[in-house]
C-alpha atoms as a PDB file:
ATOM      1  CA  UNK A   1       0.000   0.000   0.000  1.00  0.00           C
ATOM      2  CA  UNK A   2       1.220   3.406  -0.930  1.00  0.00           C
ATOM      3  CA  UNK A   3      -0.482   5.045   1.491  1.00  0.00           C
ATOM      4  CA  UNK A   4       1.112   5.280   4.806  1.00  0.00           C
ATOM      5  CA  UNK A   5       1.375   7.520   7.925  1.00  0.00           C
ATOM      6  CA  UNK A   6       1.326  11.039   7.095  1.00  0.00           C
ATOM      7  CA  UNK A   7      -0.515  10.733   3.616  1.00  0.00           C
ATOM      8  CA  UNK A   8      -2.858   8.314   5.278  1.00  0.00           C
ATOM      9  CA  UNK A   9      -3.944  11.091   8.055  1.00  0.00           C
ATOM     10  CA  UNK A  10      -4.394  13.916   5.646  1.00  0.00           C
ATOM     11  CA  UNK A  11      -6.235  11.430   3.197  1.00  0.00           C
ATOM     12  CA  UNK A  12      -8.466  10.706   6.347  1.00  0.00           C
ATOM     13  CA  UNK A  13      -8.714  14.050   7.112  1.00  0.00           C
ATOM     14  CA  UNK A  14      -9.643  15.118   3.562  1.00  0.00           C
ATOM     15  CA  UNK A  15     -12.198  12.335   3.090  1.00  0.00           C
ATOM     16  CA  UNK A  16     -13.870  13.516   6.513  1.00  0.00           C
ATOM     17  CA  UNK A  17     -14.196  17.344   5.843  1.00  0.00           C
ATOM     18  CA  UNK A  18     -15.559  16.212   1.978  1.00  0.00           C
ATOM     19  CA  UNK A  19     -18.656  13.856   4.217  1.00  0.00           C
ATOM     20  CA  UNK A  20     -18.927  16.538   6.596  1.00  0.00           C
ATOM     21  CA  UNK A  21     -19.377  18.949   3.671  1.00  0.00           C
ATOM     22  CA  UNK A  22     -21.672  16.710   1.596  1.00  0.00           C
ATOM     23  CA  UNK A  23     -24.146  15.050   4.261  1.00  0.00           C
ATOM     24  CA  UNK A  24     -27.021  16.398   5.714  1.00  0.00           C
ATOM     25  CA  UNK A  25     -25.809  15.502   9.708  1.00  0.00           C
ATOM     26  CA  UNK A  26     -22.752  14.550  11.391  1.00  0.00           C
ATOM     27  CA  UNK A  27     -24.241  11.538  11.677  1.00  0.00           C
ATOM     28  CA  UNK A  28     -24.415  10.972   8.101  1.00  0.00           C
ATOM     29  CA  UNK A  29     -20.997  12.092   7.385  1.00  0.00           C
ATOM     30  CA  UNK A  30     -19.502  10.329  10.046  1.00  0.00           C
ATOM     31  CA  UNK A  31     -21.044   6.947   9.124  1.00  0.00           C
ATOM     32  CA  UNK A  32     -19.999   7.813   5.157  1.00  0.00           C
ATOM     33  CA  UNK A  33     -16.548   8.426   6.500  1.00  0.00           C
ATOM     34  CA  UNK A  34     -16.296   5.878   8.107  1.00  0.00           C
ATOM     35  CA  UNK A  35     -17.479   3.545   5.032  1.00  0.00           C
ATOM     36  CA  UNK A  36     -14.350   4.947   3.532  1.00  0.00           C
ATOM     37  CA  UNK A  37     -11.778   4.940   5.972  1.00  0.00           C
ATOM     38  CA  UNK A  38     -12.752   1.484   7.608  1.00  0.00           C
ATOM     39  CA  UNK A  39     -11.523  -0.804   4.598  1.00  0.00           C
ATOM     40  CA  UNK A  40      -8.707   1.309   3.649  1.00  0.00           C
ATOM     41  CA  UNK A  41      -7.685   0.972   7.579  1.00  0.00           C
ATOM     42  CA  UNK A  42      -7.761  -2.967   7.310  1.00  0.00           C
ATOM     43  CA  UNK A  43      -6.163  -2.644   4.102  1.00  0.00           C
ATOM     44  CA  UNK A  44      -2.994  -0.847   5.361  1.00  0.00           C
ATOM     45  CA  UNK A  45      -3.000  -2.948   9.063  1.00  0.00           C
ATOM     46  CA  UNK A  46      -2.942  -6.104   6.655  1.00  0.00           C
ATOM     47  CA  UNK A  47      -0.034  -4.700   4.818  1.00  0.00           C
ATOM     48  CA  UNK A  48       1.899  -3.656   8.275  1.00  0.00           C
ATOM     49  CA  UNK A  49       1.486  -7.086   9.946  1.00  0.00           C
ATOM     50  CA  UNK A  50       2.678  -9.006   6.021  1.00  0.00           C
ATOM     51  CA  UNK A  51       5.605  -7.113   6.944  1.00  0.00           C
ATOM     52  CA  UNK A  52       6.267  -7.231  10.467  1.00  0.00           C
ATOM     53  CA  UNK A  53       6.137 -10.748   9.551  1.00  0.00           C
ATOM     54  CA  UNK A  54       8.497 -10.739   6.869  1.00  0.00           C
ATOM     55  CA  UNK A  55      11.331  -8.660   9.310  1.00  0.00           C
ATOM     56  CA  UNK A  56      10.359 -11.128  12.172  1.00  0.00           C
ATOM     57  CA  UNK A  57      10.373 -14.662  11.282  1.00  0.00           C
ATOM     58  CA  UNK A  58       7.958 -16.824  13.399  1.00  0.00           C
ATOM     59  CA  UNK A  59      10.166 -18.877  16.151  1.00  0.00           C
ATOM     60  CA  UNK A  60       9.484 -22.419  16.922  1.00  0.00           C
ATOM     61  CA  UNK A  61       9.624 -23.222  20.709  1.00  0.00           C
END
């Protein structure tokens, strides 16, 4: 994922103020947001635990 850390926050950010813009409550926009931001969030903690586990081999006991 090319997304990461900074970029992610100000994408999050971004795609917040745009819902908070566009709906009709906070409710709205926050549950539109978060329709957004919840896969892409899975998406990048996927992608940081693939690679955790390719710097840390799993041990066998």
């Amino acid at each position: 994922m090319d997304r990461l850390g900074a970029n992610l926050a100000m994408l999050d950010g971004a795609d917040l103020a745009h819902a908070l813009v566009t709906e009709s409550s906070v409710d709205d926009a926050v549950r539109a947001y978060e329709s957004i931001m919840l896969p892409r969030s899975i998406e990048a903690a996927t992608g940081s635990a693939e690679g955790l586990d390719n710097l840390v081999p799993a041990t066998i006991s």
